[in-house]
C-alpha atoms as a PDB file:
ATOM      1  CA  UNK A   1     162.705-214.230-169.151  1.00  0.00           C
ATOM      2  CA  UNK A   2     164.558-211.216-168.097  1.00  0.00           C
ATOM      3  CA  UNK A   3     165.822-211.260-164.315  1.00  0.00           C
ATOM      4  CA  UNK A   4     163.636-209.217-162.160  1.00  0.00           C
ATOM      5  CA  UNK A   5     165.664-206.526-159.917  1.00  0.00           C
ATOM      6  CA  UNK A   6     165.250-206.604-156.630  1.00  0.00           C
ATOM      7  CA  UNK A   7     165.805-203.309-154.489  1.00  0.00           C
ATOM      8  CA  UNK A   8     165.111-203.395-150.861  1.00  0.00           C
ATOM      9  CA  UNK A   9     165.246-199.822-150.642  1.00  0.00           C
ATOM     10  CA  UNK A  10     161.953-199.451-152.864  1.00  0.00           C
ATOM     11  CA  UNK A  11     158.605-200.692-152.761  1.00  0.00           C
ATOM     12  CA  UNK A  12     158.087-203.513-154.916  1.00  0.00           C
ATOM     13  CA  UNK A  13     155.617-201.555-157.464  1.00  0.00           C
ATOM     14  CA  UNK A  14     158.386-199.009-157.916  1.00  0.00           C
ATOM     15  CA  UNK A  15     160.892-201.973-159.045  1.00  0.00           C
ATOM     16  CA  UNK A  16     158.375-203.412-161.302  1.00  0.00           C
ATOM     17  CA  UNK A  17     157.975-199.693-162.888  1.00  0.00           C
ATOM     18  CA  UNK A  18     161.701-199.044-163.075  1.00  0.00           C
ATOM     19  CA  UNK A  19     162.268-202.760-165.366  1.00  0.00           C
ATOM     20  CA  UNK A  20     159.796-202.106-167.723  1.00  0.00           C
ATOM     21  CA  UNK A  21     161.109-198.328-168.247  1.00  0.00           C
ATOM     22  CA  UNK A  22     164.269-200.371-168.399  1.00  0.00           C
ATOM     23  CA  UNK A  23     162.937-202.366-171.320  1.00  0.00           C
ATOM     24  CA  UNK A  24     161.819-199.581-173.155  1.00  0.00           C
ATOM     25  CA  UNK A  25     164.891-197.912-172.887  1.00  0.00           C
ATOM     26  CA  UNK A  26     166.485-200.365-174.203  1.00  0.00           C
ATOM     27  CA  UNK A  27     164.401-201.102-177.361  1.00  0.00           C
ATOM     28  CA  UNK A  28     163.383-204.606-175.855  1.00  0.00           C
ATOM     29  CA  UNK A  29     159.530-203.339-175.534  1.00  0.00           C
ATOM     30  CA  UNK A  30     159.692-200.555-178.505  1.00  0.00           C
ATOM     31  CA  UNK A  31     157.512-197.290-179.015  1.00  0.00           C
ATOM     32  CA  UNK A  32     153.663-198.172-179.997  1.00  0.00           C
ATOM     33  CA  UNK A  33     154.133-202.245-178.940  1.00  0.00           C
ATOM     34  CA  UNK A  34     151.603-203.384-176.436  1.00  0.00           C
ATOM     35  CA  UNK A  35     152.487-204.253-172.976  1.00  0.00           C
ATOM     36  CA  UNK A  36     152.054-207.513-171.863  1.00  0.00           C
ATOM     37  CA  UNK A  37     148.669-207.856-169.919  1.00  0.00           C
ATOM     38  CA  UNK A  38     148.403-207.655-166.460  1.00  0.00           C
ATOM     39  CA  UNK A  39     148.196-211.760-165.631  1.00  0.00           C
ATOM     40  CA  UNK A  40     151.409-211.977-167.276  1.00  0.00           C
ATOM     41  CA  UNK A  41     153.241-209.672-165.502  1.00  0.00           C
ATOM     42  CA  UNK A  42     152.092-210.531-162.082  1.00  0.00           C
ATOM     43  CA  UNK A  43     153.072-214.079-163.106  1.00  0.00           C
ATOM     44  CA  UNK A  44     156.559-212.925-163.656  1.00  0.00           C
ATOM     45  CA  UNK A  45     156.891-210.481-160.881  1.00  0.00           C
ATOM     46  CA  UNK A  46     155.189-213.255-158.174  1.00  0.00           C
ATOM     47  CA  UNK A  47     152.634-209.838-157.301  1.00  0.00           C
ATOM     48  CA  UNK A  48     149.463-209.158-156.798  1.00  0.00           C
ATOM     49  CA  UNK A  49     147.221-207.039-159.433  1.00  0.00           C
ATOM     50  CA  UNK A  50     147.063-204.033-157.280  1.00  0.00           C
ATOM     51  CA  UNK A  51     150.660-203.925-157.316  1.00  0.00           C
ATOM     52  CA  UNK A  52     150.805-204.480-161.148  1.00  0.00           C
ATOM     53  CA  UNK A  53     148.270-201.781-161.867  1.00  0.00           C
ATOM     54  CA  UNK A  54     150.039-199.179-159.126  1.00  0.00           C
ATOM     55  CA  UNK A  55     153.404-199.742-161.601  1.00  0.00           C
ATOM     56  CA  UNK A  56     151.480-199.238-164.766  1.00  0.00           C
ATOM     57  CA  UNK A  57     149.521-196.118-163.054  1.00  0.00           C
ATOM     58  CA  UNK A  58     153.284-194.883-162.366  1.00  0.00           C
ATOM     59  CA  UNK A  59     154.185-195.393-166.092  1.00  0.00           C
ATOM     60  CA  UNK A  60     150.621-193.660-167.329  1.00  0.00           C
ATOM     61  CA  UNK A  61     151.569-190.884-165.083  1.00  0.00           C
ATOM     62  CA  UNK A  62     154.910-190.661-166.052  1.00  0.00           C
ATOM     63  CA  UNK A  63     153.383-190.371-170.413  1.00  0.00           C
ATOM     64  CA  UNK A  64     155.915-193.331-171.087  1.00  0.00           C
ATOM     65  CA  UNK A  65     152.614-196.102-171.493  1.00  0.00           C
ATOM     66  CA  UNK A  66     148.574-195.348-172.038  1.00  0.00           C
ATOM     67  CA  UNK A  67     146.232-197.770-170.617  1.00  0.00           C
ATOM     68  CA  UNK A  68     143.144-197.620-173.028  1.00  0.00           C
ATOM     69  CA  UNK A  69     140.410-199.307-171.572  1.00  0.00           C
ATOM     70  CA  UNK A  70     138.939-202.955-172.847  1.00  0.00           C
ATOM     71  CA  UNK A  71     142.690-202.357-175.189  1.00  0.00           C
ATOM     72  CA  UNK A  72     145.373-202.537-172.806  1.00  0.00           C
ATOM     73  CA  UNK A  73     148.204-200.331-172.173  1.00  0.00           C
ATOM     74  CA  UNK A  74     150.650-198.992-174.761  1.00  0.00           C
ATOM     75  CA  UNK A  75     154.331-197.859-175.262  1.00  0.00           C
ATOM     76  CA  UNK A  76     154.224-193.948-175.755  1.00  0.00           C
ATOM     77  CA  UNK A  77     157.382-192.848-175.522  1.00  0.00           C
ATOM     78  CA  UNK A  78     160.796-194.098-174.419  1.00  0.00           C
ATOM     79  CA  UNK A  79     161.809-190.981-173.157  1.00  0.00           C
ATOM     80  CA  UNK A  80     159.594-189.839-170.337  1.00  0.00           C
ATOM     81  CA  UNK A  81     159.292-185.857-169.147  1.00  0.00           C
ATOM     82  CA  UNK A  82     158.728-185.992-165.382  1.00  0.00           C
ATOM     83  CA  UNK A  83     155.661-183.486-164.002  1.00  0.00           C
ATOM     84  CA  UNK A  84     156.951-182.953-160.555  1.00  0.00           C
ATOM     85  CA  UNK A  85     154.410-180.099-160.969  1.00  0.00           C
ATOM     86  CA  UNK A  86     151.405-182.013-160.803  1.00  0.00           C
ATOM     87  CA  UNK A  87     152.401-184.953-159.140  1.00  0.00           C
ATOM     88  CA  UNK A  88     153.429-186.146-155.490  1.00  0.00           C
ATOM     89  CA  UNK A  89     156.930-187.432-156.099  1.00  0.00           C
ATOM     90  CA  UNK A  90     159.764-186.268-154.743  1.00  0.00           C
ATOM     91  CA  UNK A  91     163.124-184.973-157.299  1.00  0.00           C
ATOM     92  CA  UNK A  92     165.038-187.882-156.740  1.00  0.00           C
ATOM     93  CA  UNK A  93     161.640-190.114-158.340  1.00  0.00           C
ATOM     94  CA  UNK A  94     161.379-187.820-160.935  1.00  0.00           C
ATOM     95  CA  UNK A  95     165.454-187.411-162.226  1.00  0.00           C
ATOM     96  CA  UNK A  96     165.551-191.556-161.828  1.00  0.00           C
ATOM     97  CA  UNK A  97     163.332-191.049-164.912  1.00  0.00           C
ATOM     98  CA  UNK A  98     166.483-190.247-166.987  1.00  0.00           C
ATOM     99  CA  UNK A  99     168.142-192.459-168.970  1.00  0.00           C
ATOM    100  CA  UNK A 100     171.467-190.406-166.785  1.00  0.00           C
ATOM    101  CA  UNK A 101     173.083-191.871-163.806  1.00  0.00           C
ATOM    102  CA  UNK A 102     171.698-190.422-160.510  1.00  0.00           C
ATOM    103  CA  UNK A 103     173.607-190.275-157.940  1.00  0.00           C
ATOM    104  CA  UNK A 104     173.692-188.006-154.368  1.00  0.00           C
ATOM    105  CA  UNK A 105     175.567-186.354-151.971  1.00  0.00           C
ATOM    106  CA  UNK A 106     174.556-185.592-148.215  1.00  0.00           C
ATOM    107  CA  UNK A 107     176.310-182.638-147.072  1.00  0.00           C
ATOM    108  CA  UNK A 108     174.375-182.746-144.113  1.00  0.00           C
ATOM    109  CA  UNK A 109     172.109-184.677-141.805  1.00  0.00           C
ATOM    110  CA  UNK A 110     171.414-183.563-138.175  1.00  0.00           C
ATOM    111  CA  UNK A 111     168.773-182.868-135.771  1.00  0.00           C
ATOM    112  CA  UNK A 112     168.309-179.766-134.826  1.00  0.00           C
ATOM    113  CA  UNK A 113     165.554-177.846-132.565  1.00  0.00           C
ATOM    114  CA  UNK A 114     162.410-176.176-134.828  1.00  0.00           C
ATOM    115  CA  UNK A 115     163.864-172.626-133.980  1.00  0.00           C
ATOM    116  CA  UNK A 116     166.587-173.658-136.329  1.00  0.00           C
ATOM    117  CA  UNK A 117     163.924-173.130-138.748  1.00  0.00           C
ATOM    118  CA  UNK A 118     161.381-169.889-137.831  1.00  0.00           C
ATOM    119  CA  UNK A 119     159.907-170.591-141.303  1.00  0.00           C
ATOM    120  CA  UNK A 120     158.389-173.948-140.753  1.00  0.00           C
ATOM    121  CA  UNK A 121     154.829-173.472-142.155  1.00  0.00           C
ATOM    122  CA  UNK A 122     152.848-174.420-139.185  1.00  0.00           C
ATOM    123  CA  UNK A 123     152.997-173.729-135.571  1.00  0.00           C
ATOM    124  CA  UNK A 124     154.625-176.467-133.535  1.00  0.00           C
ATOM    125  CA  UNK A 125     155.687-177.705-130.109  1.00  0.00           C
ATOM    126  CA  UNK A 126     159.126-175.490-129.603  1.00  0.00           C
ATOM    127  CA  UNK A 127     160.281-178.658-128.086  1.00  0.00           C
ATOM    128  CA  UNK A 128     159.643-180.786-131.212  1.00  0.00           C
ATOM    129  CA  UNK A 129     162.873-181.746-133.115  1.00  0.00           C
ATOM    130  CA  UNK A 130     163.532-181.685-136.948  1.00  0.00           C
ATOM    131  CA  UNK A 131     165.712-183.562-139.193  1.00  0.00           C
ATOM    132  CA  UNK A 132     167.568-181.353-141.363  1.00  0.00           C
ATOM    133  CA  UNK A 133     169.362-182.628-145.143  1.00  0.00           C
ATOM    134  CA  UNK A 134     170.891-180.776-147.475  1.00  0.00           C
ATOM    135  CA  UNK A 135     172.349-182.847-150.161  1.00  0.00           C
ATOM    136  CA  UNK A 136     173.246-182.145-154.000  1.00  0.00           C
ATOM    137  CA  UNK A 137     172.031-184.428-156.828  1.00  0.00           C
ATOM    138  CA  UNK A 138     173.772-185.698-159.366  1.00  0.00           C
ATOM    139  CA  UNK A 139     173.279-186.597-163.204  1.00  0.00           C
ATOM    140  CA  UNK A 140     176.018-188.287-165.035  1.00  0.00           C
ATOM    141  CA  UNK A 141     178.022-186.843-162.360  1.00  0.00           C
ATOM    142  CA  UNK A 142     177.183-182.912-162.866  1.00  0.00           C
ATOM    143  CA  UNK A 143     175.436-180.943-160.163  1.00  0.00           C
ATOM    144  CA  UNK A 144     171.804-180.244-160.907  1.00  0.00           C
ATOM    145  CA  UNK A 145     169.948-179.772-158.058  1.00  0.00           C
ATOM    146  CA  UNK A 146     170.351-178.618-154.272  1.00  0.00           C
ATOM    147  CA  UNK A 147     168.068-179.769-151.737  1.00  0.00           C
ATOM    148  CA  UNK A 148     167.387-178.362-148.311  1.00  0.00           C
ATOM    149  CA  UNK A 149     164.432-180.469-146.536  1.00  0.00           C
ATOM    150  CA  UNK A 150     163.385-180.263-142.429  1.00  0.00           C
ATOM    151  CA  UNK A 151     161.136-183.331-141.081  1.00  0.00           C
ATOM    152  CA  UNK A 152     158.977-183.399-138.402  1.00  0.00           C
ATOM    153  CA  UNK A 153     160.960-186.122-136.174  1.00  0.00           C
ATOM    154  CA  UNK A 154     157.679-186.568-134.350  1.00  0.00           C
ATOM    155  CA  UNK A 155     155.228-187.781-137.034  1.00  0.00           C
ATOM    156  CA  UNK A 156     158.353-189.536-138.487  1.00  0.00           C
ATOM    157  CA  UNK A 157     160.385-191.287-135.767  1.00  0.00           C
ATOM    158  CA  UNK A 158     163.350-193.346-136.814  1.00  0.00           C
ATOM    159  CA  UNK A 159     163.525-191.563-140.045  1.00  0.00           C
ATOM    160  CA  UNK A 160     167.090-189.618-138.966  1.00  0.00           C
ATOM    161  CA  UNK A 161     168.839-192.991-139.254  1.00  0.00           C
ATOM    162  CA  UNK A 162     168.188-193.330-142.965  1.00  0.00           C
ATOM    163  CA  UNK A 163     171.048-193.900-145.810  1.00  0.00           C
ATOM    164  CA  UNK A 164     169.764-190.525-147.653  1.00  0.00           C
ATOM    165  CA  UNK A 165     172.482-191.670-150.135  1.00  0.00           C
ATOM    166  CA  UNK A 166     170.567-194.601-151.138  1.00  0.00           C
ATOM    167  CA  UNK A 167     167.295-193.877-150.037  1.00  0.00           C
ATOM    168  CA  UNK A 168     164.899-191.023-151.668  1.00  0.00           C
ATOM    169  CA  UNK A 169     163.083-189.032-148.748  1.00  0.00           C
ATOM    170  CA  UNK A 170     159.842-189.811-149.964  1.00  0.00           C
ATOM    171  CA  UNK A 171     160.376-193.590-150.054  1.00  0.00           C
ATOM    172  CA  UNK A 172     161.639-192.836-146.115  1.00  0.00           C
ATOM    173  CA  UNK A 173     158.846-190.893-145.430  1.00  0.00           C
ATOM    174  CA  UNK A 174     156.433-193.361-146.298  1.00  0.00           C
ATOM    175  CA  UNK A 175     158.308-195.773-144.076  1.00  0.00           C
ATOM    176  CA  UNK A 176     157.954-193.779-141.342  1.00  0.00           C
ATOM    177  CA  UNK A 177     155.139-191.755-141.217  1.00  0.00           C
ATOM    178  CA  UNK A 178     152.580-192.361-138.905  1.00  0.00           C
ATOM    179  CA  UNK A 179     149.619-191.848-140.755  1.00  0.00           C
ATOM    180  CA  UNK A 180     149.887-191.547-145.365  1.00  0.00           C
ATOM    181  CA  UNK A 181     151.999-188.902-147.174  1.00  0.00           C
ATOM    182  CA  UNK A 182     148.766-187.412-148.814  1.00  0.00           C
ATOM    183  CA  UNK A 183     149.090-184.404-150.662  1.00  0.00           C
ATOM    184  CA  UNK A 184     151.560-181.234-151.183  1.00  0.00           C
ATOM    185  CA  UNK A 185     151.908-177.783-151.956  1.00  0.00           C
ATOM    186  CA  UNK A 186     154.789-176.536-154.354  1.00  0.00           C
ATOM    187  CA  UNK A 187     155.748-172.945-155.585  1.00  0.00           C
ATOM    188  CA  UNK A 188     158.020-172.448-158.482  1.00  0.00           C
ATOM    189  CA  UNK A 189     159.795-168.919-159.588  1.00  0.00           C
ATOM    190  CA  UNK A 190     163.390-168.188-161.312  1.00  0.00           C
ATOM    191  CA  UNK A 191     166.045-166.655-159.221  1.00  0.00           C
ATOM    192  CA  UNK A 192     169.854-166.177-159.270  1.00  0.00           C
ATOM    193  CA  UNK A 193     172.055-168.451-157.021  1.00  0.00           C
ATOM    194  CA  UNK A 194     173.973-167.220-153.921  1.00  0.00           C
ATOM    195  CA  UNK A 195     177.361-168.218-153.808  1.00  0.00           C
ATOM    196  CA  UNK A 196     177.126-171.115-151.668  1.00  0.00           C
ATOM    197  CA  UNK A 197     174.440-172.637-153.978  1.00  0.00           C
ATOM    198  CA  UNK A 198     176.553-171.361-157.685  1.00  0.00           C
ATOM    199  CA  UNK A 199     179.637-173.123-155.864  1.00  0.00           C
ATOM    200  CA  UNK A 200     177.708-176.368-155.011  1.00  0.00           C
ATOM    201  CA  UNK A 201     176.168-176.689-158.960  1.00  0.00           C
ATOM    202  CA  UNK A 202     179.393-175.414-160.112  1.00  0.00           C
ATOM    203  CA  UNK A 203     177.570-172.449-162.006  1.00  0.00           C
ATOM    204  CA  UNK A 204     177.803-168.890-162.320  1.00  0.00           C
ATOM    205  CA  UNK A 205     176.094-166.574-160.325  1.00  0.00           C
ATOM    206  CA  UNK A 206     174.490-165.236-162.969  1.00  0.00           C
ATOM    207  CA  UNK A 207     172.704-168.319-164.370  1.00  0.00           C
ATOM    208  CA  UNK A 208     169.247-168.307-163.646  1.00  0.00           C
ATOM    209  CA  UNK A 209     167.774-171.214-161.162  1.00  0.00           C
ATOM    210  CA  UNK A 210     164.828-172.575-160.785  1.00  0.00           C
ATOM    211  CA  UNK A 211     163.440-172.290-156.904  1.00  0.00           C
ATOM    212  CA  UNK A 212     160.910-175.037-155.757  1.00  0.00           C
ATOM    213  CA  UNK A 213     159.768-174.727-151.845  1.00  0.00           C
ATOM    214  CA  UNK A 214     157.451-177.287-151.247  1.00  0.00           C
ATOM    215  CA  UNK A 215     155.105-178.199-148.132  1.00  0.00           C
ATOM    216  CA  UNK A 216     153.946-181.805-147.808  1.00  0.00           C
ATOM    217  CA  UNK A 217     151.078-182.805-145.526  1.00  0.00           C
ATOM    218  CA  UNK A 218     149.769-186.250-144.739  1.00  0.00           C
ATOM    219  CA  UNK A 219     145.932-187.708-144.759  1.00  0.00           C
ATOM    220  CA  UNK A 220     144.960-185.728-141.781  1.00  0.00           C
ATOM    221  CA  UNK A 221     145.974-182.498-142.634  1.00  0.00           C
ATOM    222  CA  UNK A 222     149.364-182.258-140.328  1.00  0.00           C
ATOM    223  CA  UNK A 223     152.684-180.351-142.027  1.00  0.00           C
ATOM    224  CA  UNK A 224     155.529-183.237-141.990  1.00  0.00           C
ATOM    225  CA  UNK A 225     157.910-181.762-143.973  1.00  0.00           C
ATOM    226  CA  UNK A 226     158.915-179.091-146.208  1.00  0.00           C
ATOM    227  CA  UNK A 227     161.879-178.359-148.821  1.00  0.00           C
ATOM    228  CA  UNK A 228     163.579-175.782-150.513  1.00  0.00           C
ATOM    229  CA  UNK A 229     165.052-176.922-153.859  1.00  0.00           C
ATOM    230  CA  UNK A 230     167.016-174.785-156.243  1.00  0.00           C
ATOM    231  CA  UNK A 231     167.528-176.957-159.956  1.00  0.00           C
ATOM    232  CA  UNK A 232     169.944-175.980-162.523  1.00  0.00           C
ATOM    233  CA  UNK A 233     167.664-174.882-165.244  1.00  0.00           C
ATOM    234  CA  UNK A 234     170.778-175.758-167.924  1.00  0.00           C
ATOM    235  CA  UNK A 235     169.801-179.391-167.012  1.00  0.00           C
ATOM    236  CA  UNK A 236     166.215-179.576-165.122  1.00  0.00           C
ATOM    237  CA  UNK A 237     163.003-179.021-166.524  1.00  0.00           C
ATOM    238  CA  UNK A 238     159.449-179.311-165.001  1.00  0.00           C
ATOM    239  CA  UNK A 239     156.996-180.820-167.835  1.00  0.00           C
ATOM    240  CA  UNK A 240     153.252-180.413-167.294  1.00  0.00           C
ATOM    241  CA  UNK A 241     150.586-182.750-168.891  1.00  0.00           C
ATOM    242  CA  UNK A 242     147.752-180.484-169.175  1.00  0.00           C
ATOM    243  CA  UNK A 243     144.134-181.788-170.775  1.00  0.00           C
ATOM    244  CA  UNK A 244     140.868-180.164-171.443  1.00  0.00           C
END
């Protein structure tokens, strides 16, 4: 039986997703086999069903499995096209995807007062204090995206302390949060990169980006954070799974 990986930075149905894409990958479960059932993996993971089926939901959404019902679930495709378009996940959840190395660099991580940023997309406390990141990620070592993300300290205490190297911000988020990360709002259009973000992804000014700014809201309708991304288009693409 294949050792099961054990990641204390993510939740236990993320792990359980991330060794059978692992599998796949690697030909061990191969395109158009079936999955073993459910009883069988929670057996070997020591987890509950919920937790089993939250994995395999991750896979479905992800087009690398299809659960058909009274059937069971399926291999579709060993290389999986993330839809950060339609779905909740942050970039870091969608690039692990990739059969690439991802790796990260924080260039910074501060608190600083809201008037640091007067485009926050709700009206606050001027007191309240946000935590500010702005980190590069990596693939196979080459620059492909720039992030720039401010978090409401107050509906996330303790969440400035985080290892952002290690740690994705939604997986913090969810830590911290009082309350559920719930839903999101994300814009997309193509611009040219400044110089400080061409210098960063080691491109030309000239090379067309594409721009992501993102709100994300928990259950009760509160603002707790919001991003600007810009993503190498030489190296990132946003798929969407579209049906009638």
């Amino acid at each position: 039986m294949p050792e099961t990986p054990r990641n204390l930075m993510l939740p236990i149905h993320e792990q359980i997703s991330e060794a059978l894409r692992s599998r796949i990958r690697s030909g061990e479960l191969p395109v158009g086999s079936r999955l073993p059932p459910e009883s069988t993996l929670m057996e070997e993971f020591g987890v509950a069903r919920g937790t089993v089926r939250r994995a395999l939901r991750t896979l479905n959404e992800q087009g690398i499995v299809q659960t058909l019902q009274g059937k069971g679930t399926y291999i579709r495709s060993g290389r999986p096209e993330p839809s950060i378009a339609q779905t909740l996940v942050g970039l870091s959840e969608s690039l692990s995807y990739s059969e690439k190395s991802l790796t990260t660099t924080v260039l910074t991580q501060e608190v600083v007062p809201v008037s640091a940023y007067p485009e926050f997309p709700t009206s606050v406390d001027p007191a309240e204090k946000l935590l500010y990141l702005d980190r590069i990620r990596y693939l196979d070592n080459v620059p492909v995206a720039r992030l720039r993300n401010w978090v409401r300290l107050q509906l996330a205490p303790g969440i400035e302390s985080t290892d952002f190297v290690t740690t994705a911000l939604f997986t913090a988020l969810e830590a911290c949060v009082r309350g559920r990360v719930a839903s999101g709002r994300r814009t997309f259009e193509a611009v040219l990169a400044d110089g400080d973000i061409a210098e960063s992804l080691e491109i030309s000014t000239i090379v067309p980006l594409l721009f992501l700014k993102q709100v994300t809201y928990l259950d009760d309708g509160d603002v707790v954070e919001c991003s600007d991304v810009w993503m190498d288009s030489q190296h990132v693409t946003v798929a969407m799974n579209l049906v009638r």
